[in-house]
PDB file of N, CA and C in Angstrom:
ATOM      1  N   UNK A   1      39.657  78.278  85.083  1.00  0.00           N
ATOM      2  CA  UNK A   1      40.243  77.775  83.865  1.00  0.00           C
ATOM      3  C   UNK A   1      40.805  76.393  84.153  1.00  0.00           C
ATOM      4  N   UNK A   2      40.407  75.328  83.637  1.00  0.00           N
ATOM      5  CA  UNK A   2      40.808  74.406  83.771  1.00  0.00           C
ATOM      6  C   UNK A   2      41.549  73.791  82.865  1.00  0.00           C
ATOM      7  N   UNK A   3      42.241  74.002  81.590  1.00  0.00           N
ATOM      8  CA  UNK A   3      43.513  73.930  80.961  1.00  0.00           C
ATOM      9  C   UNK A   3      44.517  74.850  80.518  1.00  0.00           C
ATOM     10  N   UNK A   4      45.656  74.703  80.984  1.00  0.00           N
ATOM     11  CA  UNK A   4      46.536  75.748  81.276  1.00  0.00           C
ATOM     12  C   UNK A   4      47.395  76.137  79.700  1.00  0.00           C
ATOM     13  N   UNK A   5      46.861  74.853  79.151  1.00  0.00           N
ATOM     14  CA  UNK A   5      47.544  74.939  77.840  1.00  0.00           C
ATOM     15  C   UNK A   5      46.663  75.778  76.772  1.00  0.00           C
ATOM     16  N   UNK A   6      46.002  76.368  76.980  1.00  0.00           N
ATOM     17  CA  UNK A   6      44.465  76.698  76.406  1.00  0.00           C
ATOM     18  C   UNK A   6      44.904  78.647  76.503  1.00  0.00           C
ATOM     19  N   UNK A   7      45.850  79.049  77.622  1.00  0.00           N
ATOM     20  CA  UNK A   7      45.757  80.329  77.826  1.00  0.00           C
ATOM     21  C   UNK A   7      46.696  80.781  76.761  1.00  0.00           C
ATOM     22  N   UNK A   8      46.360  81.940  76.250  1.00  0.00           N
ATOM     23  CA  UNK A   8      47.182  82.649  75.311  1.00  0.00           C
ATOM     24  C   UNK A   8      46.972  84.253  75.810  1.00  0.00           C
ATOM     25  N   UNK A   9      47.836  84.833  76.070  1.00  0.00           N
ATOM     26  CA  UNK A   9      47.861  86.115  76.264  1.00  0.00           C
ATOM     27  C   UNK A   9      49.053  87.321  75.687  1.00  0.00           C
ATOM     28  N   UNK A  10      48.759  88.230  74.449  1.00  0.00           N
ATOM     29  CA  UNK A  10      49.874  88.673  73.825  1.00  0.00           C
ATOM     30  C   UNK A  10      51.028  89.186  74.631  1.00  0.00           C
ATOM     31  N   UNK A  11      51.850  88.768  74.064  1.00  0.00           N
ATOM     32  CA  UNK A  11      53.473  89.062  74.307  1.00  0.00           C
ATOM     33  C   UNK A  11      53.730  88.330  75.375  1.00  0.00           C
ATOM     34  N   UNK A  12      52.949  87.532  75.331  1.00  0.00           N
ATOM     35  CA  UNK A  12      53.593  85.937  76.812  1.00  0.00           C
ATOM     36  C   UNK A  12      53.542  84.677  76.441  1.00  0.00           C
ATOM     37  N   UNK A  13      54.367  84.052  76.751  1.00  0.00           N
ATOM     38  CA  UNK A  13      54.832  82.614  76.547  1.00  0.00           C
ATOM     39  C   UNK A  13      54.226  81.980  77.534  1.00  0.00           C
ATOM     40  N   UNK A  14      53.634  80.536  76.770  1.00  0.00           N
ATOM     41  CA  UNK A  14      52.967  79.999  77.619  1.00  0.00           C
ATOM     42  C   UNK A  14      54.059  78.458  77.703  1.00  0.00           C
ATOM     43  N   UNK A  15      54.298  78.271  78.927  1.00  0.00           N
ATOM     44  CA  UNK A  15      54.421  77.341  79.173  1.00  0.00           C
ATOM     45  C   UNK A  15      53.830  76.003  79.615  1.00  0.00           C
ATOM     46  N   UNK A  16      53.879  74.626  79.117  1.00  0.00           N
ATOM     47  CA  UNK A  16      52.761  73.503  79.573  1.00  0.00           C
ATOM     48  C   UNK A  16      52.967  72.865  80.634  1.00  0.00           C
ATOM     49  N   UNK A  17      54.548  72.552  80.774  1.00  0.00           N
ATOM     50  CA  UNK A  17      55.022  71.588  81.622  1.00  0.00           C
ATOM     51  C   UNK A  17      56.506  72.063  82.368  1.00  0.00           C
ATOM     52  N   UNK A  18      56.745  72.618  83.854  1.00  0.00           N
ATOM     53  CA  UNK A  18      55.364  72.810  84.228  1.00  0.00           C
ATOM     54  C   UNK A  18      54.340  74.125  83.766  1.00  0.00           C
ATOM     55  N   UNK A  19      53.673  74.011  84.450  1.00  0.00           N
ATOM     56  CA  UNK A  19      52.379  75.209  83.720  1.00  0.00           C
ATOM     57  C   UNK A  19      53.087  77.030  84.098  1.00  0.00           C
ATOM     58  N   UNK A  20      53.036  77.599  83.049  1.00  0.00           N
ATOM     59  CA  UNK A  20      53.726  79.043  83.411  1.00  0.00           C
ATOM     60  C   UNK A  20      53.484  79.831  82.369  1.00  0.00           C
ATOM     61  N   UNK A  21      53.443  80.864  82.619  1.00  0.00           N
ATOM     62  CA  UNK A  21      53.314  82.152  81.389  1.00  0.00           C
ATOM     63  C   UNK A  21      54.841  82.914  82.249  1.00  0.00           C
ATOM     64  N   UNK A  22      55.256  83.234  80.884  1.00  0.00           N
ATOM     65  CA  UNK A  22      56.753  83.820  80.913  1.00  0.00           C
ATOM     66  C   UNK A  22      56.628  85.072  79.949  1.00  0.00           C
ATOM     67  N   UNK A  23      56.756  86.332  80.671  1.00  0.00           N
ATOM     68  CA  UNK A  23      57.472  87.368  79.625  1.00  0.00           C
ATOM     69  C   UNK A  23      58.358  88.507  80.361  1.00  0.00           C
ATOM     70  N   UNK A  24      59.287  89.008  79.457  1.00  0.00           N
ATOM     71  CA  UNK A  24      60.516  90.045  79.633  1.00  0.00           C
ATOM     72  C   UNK A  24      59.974  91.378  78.966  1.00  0.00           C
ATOM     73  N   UNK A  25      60.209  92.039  79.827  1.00  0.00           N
ATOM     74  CA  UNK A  25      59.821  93.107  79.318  1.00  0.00           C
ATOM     75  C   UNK A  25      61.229  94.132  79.909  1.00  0.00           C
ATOM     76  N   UNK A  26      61.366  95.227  78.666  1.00  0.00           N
ATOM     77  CA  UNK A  26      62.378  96.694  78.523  1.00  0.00           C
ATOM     78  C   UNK A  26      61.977  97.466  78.976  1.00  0.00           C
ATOM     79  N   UNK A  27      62.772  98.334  79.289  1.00  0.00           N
ATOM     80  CA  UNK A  27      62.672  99.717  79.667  1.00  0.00           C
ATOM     81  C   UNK A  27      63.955 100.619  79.138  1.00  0.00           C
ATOM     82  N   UNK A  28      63.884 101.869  79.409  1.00  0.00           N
ATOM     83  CA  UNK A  28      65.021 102.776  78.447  1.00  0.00           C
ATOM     84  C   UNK A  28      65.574 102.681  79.307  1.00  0.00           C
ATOM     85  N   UNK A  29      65.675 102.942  81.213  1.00  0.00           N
ATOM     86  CA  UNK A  29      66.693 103.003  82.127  1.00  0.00           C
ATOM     87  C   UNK A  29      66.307 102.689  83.200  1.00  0.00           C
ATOM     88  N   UNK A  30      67.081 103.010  84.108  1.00  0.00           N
ATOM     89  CA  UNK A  30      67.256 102.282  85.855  1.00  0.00           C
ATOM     90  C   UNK A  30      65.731 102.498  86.161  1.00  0.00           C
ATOM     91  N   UNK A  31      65.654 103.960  86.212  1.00  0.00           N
ATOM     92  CA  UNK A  31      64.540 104.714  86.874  1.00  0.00           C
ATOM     93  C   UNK A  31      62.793 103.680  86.418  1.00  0.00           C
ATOM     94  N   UNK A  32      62.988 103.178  85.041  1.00  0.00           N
ATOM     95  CA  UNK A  32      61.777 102.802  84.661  1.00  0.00           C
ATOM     96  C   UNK A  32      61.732 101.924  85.248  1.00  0.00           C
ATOM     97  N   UNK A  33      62.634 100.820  85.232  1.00  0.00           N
ATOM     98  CA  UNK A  33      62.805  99.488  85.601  1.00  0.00           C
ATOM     99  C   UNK A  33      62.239  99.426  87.039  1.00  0.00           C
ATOM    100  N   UNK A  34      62.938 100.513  88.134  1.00  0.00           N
ATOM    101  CA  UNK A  34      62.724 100.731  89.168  1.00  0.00           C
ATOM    102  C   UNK A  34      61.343 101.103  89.619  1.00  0.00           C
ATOM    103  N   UNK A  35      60.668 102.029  88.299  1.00  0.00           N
ATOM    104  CA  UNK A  35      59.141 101.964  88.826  1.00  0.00           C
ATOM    105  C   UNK A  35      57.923 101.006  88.110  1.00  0.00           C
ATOM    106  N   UNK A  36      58.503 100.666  87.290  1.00  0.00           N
ATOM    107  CA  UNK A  36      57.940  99.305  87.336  1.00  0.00           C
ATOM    108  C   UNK A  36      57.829  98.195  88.270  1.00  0.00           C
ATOM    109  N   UNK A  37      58.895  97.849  89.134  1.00  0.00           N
ATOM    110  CA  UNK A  37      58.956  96.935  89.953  1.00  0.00           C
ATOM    111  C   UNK A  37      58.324  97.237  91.213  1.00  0.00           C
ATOM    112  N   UNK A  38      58.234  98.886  91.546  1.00  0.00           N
ATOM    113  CA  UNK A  38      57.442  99.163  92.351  1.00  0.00           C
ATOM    114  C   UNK A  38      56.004  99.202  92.099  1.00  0.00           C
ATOM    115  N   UNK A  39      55.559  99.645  91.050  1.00  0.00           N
ATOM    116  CA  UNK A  39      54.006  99.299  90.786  1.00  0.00           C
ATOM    117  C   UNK A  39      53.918  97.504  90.920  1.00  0.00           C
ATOM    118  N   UNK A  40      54.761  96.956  90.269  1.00  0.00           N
ATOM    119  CA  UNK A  40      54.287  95.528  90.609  1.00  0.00           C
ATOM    120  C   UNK A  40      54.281  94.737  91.687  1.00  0.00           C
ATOM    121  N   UNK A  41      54.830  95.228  92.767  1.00  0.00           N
ATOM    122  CA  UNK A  41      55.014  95.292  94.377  1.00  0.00           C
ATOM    123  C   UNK A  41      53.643  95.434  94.565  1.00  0.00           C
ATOM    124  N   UNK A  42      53.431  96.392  94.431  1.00  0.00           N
ATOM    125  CA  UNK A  42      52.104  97.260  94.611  1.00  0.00           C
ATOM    126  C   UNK A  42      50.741  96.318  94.411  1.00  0.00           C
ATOM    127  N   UNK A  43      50.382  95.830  92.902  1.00  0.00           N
ATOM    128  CA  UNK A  43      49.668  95.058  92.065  1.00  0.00           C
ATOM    129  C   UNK A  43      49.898  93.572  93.137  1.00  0.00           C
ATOM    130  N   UNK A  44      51.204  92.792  93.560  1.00  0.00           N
ATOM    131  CA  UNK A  44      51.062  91.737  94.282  1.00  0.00           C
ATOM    132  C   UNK A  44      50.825  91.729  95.099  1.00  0.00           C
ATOM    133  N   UNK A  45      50.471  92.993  96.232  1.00  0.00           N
ATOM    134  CA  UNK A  45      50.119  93.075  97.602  1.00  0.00           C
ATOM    135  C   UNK A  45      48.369  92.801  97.429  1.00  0.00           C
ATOM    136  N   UNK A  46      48.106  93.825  96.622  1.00  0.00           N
ATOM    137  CA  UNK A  46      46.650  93.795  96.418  1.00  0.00           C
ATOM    138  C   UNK A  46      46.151  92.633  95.874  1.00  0.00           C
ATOM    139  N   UNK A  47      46.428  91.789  94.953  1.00  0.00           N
ATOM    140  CA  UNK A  47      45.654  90.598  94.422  1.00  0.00           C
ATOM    141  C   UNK A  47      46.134  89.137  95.011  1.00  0.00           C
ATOM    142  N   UNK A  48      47.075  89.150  95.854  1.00  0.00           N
ATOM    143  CA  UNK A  48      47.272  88.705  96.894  1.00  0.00           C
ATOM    144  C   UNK A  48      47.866  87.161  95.751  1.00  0.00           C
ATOM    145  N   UNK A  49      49.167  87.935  94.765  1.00  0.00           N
ATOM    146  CA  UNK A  49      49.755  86.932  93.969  1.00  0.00           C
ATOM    147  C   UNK A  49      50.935  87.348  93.932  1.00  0.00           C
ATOM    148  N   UNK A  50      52.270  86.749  93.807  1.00  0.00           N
ATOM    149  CA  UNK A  50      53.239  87.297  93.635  1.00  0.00           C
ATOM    150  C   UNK A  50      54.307  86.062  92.920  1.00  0.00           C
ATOM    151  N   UNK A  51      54.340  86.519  92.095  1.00  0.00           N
ATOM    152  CA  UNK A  51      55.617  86.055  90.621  1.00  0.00           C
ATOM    153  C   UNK A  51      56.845  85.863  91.162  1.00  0.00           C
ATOM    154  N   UNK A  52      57.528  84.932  90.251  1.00  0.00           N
ATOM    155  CA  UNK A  52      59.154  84.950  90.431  1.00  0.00           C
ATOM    156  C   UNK A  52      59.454  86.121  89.263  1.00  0.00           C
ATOM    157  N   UNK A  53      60.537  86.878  90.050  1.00  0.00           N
ATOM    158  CA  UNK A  53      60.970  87.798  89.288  1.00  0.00           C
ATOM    159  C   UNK A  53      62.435  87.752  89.159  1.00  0.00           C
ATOM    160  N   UNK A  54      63.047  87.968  87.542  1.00  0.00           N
ATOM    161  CA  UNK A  54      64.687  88.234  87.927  1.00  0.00           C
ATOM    162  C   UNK A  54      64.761  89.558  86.950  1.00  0.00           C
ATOM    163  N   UNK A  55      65.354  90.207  87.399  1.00  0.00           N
ATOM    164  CA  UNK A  55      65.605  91.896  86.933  1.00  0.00           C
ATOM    165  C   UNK A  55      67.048  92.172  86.824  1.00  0.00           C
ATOM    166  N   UNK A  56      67.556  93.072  85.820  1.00  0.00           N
ATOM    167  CA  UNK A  56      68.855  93.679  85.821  1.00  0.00           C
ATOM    168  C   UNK A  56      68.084  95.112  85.440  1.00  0.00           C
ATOM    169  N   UNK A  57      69.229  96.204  85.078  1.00  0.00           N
ATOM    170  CA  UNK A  57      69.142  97.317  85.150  1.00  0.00           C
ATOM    171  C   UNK A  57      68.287  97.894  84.022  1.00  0.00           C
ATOM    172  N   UNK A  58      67.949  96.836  82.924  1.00  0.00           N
ATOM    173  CA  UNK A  58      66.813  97.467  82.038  1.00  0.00           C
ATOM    174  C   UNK A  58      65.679  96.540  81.728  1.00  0.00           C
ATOM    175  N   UNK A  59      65.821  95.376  82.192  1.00  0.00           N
ATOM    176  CA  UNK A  59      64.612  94.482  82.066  1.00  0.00           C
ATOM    177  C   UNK A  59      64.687  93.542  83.438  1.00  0.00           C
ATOM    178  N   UNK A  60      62.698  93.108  83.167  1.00  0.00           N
ATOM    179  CA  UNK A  60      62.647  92.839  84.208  1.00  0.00           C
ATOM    180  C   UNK A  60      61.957  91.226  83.369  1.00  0.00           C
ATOM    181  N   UNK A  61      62.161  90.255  83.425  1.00  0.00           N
ATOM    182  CA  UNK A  61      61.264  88.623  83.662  1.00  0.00           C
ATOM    183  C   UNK A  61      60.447  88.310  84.505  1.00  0.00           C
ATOM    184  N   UNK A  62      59.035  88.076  84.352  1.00  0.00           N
ATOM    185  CA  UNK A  62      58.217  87.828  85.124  1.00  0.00           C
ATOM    186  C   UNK A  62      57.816  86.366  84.776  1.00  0.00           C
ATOM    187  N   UNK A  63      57.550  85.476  85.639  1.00  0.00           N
ATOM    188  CA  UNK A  63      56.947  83.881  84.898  1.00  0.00           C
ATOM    189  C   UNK A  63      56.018  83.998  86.382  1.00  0.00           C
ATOM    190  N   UNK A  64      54.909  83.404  85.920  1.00  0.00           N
ATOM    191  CA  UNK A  64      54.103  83.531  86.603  1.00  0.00           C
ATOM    192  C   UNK A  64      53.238  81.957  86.585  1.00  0.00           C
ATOM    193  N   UNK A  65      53.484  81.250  87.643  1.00  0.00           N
ATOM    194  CA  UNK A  65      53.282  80.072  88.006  1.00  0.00           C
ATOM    195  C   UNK A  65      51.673  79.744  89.123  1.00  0.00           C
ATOM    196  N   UNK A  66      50.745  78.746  88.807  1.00  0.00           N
ATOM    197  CA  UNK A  66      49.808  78.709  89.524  1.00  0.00           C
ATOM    198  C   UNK A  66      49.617  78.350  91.099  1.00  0.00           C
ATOM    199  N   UNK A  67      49.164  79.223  91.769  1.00  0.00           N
ATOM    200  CA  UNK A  67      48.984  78.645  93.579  1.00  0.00           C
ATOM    201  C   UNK A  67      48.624  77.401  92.970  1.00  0.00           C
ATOM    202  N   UNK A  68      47.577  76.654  92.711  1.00  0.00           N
ATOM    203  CA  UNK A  68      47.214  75.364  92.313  1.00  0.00           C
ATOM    204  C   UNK A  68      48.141  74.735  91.462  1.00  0.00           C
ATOM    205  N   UNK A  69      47.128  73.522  90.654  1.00  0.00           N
ATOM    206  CA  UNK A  69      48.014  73.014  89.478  1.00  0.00           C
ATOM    207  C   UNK A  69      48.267  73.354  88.092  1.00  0.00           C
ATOM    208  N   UNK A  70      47.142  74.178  87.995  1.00  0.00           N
ATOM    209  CA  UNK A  70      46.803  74.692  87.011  1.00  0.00           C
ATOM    210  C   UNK A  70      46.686  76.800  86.937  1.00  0.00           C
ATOM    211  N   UNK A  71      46.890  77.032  85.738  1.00  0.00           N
ATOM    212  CA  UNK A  71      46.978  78.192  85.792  1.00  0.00           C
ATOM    213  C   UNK A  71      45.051  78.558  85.681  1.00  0.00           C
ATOM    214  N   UNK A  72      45.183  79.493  86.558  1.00  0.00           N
ATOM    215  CA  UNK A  72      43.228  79.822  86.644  1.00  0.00           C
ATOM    216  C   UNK A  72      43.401  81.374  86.768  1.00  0.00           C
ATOM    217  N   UNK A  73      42.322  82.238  86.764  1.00  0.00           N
ATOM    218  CA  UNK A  73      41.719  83.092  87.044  1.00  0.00           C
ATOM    219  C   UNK A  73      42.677  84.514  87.326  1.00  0.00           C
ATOM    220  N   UNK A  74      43.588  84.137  88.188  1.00  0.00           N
ATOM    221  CA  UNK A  74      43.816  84.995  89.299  1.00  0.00           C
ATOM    222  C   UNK A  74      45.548  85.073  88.853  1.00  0.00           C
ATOM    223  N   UNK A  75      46.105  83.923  88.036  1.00  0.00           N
ATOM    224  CA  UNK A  75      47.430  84.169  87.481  1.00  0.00           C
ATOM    225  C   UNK A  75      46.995  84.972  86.418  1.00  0.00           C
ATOM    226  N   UNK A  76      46.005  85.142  85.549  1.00  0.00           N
ATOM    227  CA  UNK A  76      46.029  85.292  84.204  1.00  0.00           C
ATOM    228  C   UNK A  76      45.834  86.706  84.058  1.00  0.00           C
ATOM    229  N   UNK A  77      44.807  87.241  85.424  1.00  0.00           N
ATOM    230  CA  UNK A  77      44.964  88.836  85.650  1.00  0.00           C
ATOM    231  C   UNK A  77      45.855  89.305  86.158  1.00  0.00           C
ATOM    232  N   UNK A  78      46.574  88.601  86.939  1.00  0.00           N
ATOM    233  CA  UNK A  78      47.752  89.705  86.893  1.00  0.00           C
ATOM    234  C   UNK A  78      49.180  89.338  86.090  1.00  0.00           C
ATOM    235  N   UNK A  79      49.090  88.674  85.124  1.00  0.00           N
ATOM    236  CA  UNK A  79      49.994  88.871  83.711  1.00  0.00           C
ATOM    237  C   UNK A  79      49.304  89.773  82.944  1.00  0.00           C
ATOM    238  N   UNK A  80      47.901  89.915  82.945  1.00  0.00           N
ATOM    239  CA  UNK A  80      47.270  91.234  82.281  1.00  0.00           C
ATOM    240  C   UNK A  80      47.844  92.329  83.302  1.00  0.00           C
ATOM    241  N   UNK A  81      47.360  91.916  84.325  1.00  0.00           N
ATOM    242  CA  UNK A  81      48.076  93.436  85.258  1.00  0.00           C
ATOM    243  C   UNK A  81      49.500  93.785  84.572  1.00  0.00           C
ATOM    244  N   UNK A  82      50.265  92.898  85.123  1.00  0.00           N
ATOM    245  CA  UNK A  82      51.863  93.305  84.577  1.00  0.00           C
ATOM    246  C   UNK A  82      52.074  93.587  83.435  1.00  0.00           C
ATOM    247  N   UNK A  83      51.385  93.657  82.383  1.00  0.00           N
ATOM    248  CA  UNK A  83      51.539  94.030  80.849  1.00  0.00           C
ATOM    249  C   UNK A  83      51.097  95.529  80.915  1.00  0.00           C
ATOM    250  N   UNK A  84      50.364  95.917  81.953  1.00  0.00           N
ATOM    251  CA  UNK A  84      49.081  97.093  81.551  1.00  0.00           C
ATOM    252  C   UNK A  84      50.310  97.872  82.572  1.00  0.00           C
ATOM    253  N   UNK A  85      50.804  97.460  83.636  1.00  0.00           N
ATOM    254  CA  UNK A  85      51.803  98.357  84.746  1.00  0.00           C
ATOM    255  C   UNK A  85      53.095  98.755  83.377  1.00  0.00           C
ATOM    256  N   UNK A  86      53.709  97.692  82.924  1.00  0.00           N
ATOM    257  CA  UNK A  86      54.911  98.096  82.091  1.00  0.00           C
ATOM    258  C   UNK A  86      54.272  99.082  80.950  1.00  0.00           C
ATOM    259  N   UNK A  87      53.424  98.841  80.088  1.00  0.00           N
ATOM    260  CA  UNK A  87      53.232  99.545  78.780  1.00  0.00           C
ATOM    261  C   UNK A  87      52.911 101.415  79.462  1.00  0.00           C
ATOM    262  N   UNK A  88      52.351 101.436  80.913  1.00  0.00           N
ATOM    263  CA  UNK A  88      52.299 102.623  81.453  1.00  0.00           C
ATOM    264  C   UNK A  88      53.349 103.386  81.811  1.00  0.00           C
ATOM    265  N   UNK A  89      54.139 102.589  82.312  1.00  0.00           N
ATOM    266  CA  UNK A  89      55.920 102.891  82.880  1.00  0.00           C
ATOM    267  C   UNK A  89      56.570 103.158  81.299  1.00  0.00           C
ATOM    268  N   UNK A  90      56.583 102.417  80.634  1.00  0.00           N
ATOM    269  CA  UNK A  90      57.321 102.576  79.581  1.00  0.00           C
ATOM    270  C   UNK A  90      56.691 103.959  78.539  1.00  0.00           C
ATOM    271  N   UNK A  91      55.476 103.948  78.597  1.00  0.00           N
ATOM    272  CA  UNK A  91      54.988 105.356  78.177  1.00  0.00           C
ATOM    273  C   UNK A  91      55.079 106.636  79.088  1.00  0.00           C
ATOM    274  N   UNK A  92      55.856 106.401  79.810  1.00  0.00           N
ATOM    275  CA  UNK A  92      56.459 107.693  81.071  1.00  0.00           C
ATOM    276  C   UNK A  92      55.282 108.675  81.865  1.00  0.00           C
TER     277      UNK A  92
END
């Protein structure tokens, strides 16, 4: 992908400058929050990407920034990943 401004992916904010997709996502309690963050542990070991994350006890912020300059390929699946890990956690 060679324009970063071009990505749209539901329930994420795209940022241009610098380049980032940003979303927060809920949970009902500790426990979800907690296995959410472990599946996404999980998801960054394997695709060999890993997000800035800031978390409190019911939500977690993920912004997800490109190894390169641009957001490509490999950020954009795993903001799909992290949407598809929470909507699973959150459906218990």
């Amino acid at each position: 992908m060679s324009d970063s401004t071009d990505i749209q992916l539901e329930g994420w904010q795209t940022q241009k400058r610098p380049p980032m997709l940003v979303r927060r996502f809920e949970f009902e309690d500790y426990d979800q929050t907690r296995d959410f963050l472990d599946l996404l542990a999980e998801a960054s070991e394997e695709m060999g990407y890993h997000p800035s994350l800031q978390f409190d006890r019911t939500t977690v912020s993920v912004n997800v920034t490109p190894l390169e300059e641009t957001l490509g390929d490999l950020e954009v699946s795993f903001a799909r990943k992290a949407a598809e890990l929470a909507g699973q956690t959150q459906a218990g």
